[in-house]
Protein backbone atom coordinates (compact mmCIF):
# COMPACT_ATOMS: atom_id res chain seq x y z
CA UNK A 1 189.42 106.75 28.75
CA UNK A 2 189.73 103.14 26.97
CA UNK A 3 187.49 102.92 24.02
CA UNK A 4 184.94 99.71 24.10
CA UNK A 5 185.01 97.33 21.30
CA UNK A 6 181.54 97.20 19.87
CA UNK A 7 179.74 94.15 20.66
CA UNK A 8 176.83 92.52 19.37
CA UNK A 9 175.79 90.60 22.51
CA UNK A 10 176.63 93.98 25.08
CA UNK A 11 174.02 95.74 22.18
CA UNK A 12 171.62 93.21 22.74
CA UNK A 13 171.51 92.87 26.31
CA UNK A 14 170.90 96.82 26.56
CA UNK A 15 168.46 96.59 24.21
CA UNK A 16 166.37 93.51 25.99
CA UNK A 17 167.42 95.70 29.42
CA UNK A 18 165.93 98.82 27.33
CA UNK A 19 162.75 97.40 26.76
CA UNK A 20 161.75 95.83 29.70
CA UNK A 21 159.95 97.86 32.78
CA UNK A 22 160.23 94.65 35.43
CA UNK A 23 163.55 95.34 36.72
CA UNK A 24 165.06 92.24 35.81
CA UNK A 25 168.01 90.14 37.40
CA UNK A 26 170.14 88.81 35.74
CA UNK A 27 168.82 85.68 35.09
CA UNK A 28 165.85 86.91 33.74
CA UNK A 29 168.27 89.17 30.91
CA UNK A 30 169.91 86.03 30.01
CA UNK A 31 166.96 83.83 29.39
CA UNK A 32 165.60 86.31 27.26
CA UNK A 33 169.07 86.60 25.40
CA UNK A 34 169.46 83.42 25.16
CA UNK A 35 166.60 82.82 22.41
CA UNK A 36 168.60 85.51 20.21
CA UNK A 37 172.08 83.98 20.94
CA UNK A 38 171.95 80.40 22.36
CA UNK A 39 175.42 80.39 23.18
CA UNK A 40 175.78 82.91 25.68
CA UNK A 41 176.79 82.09 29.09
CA UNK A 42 175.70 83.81 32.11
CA UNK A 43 178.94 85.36 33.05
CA UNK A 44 178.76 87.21 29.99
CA UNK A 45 175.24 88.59 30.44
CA UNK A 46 176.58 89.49 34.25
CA UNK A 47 179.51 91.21 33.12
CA UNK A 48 177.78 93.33 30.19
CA UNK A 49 175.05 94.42 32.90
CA UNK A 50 177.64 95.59 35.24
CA UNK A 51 179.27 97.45 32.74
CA UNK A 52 176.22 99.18 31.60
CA UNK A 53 176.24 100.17 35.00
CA UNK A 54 180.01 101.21 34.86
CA UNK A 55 179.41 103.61 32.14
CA UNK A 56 176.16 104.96 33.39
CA UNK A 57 173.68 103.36 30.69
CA UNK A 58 172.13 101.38 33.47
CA UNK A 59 171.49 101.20 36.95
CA UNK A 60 172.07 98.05 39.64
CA UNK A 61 169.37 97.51 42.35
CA UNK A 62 169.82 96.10 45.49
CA UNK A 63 166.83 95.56 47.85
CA UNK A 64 168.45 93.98 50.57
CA UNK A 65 166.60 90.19 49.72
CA UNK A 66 167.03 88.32 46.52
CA UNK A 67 168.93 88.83 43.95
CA UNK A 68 170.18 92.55 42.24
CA UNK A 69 167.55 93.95 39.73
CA UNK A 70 168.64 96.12 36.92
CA UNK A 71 166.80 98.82 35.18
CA UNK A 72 167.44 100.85 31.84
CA UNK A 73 165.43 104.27 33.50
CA UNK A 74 168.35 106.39 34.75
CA UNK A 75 165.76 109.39 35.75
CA UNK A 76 165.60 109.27 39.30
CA UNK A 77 162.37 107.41 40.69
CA UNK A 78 161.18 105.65 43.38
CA UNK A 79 160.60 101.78 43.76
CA UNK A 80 157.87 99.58 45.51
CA UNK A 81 159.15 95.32 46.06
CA UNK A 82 156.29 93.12 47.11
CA UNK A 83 157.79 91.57 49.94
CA UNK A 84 155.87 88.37 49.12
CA UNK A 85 156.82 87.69 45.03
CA UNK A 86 159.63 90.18 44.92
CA UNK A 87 158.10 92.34 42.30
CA UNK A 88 159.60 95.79 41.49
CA UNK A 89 157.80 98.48 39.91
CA UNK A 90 158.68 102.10 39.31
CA UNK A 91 156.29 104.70 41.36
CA UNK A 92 155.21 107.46 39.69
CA UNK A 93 156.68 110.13 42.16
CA UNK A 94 158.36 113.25 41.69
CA UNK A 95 161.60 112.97 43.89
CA UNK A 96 161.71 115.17 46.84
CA UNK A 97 164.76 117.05 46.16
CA UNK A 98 164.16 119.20 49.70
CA UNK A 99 164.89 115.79 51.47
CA UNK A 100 168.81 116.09 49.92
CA UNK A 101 168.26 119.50 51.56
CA UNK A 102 167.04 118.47 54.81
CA UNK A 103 169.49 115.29 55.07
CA UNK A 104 172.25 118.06 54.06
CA UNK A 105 171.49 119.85 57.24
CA UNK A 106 172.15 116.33 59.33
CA UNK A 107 175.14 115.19 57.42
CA UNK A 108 179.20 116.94 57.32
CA UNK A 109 179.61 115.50 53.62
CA UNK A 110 177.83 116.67 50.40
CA UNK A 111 174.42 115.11 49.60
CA UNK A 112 173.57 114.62 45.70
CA UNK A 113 171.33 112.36 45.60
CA UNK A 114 168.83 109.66 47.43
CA UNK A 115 167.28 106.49 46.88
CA UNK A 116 163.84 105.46 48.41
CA UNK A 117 162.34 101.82 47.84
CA UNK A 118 158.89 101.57 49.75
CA UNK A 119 158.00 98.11 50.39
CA UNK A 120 154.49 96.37 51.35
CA UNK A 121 152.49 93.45 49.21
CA UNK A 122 151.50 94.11 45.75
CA UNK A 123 147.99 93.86 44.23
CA UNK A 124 147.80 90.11 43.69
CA UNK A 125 149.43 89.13 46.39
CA UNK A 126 147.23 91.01 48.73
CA UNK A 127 144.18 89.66 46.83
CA UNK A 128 145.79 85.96 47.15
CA UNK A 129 146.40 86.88 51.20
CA UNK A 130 142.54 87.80 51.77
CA UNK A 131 141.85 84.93 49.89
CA UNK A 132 143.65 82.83 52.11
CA UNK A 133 142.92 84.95 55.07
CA UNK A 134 138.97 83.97 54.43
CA UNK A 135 139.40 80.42 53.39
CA UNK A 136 141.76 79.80 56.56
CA UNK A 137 139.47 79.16 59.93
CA UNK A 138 140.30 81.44 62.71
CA UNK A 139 142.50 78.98 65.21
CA UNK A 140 140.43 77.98 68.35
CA UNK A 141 137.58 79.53 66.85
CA UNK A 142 135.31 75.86 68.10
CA UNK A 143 136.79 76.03 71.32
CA UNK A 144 135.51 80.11 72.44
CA UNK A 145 131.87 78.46 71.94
């Protein structure tokens, strides 16, 4: 296996990615890096997350809408994304390792692991619906008088 040169930036960017518990993209890494080296270019952050990922010190997240989110905590957990804002936050779930089990039973290959994302709206963006919901009149509501 090829030996990394050490890098002061790749050290940095795990340590932002380290400290952080939003699941950030990309973006969000390199406007934080940016403050400690102004000179960094996006491609760099992207490729130092990805290889973080590559050698297993990170983990990519793809939710299927907006952009990949990537997070430092490489013990398996579960995720909940507001569908409204796009938040991620970690659930505090045990995984159910008798689901590998019971997908083994359904599948010819070898099962090792699963991923499970639950998705709904988060706390203030259900308070800012039922906000709206109550400020909004019903439609047609004059004409069932």
């Amino acid at each position: 296996m090829k030996t990394l040169k050490y890098s002061r930036q790749r050290e940095s960017i795990k340590a932002c990615l380290m400290g952080r518990r939003d699941h950030p993209t990309a973006d969000d890494v390199y406007l934080s890096i940016r403050q400690e080296y102004p000179n960094i270019s996006l491609g760099t952050v992207y490729r130092n997350l990805n290889l973080l990922v590559e050698l297993g010190e990170a983990q990519k997240l793809s939710f299927g809408c907006g952009p990949d989110r990537f997070d430092a905590d490489l013990i398996p957990h579960y995720h909940f994304v507001c569908r409204a804002c796009g938040m991620v936050m970690d659930l505090p779930l045990k995984p159910f390792s008798e689901l590998d089990q019971k997908a083994q039973q359904c599948c010819d290959g070898a099962i090792d692991s699963h991923l499970i994302c639950f998705y709904g709206l988060c706390r203030q963006c259900c308070a800012s619906k039922e906000k709206t919901d109550r400020a909004t009149p019903e439609p047609f509501a004059k004409l069932r008088h």
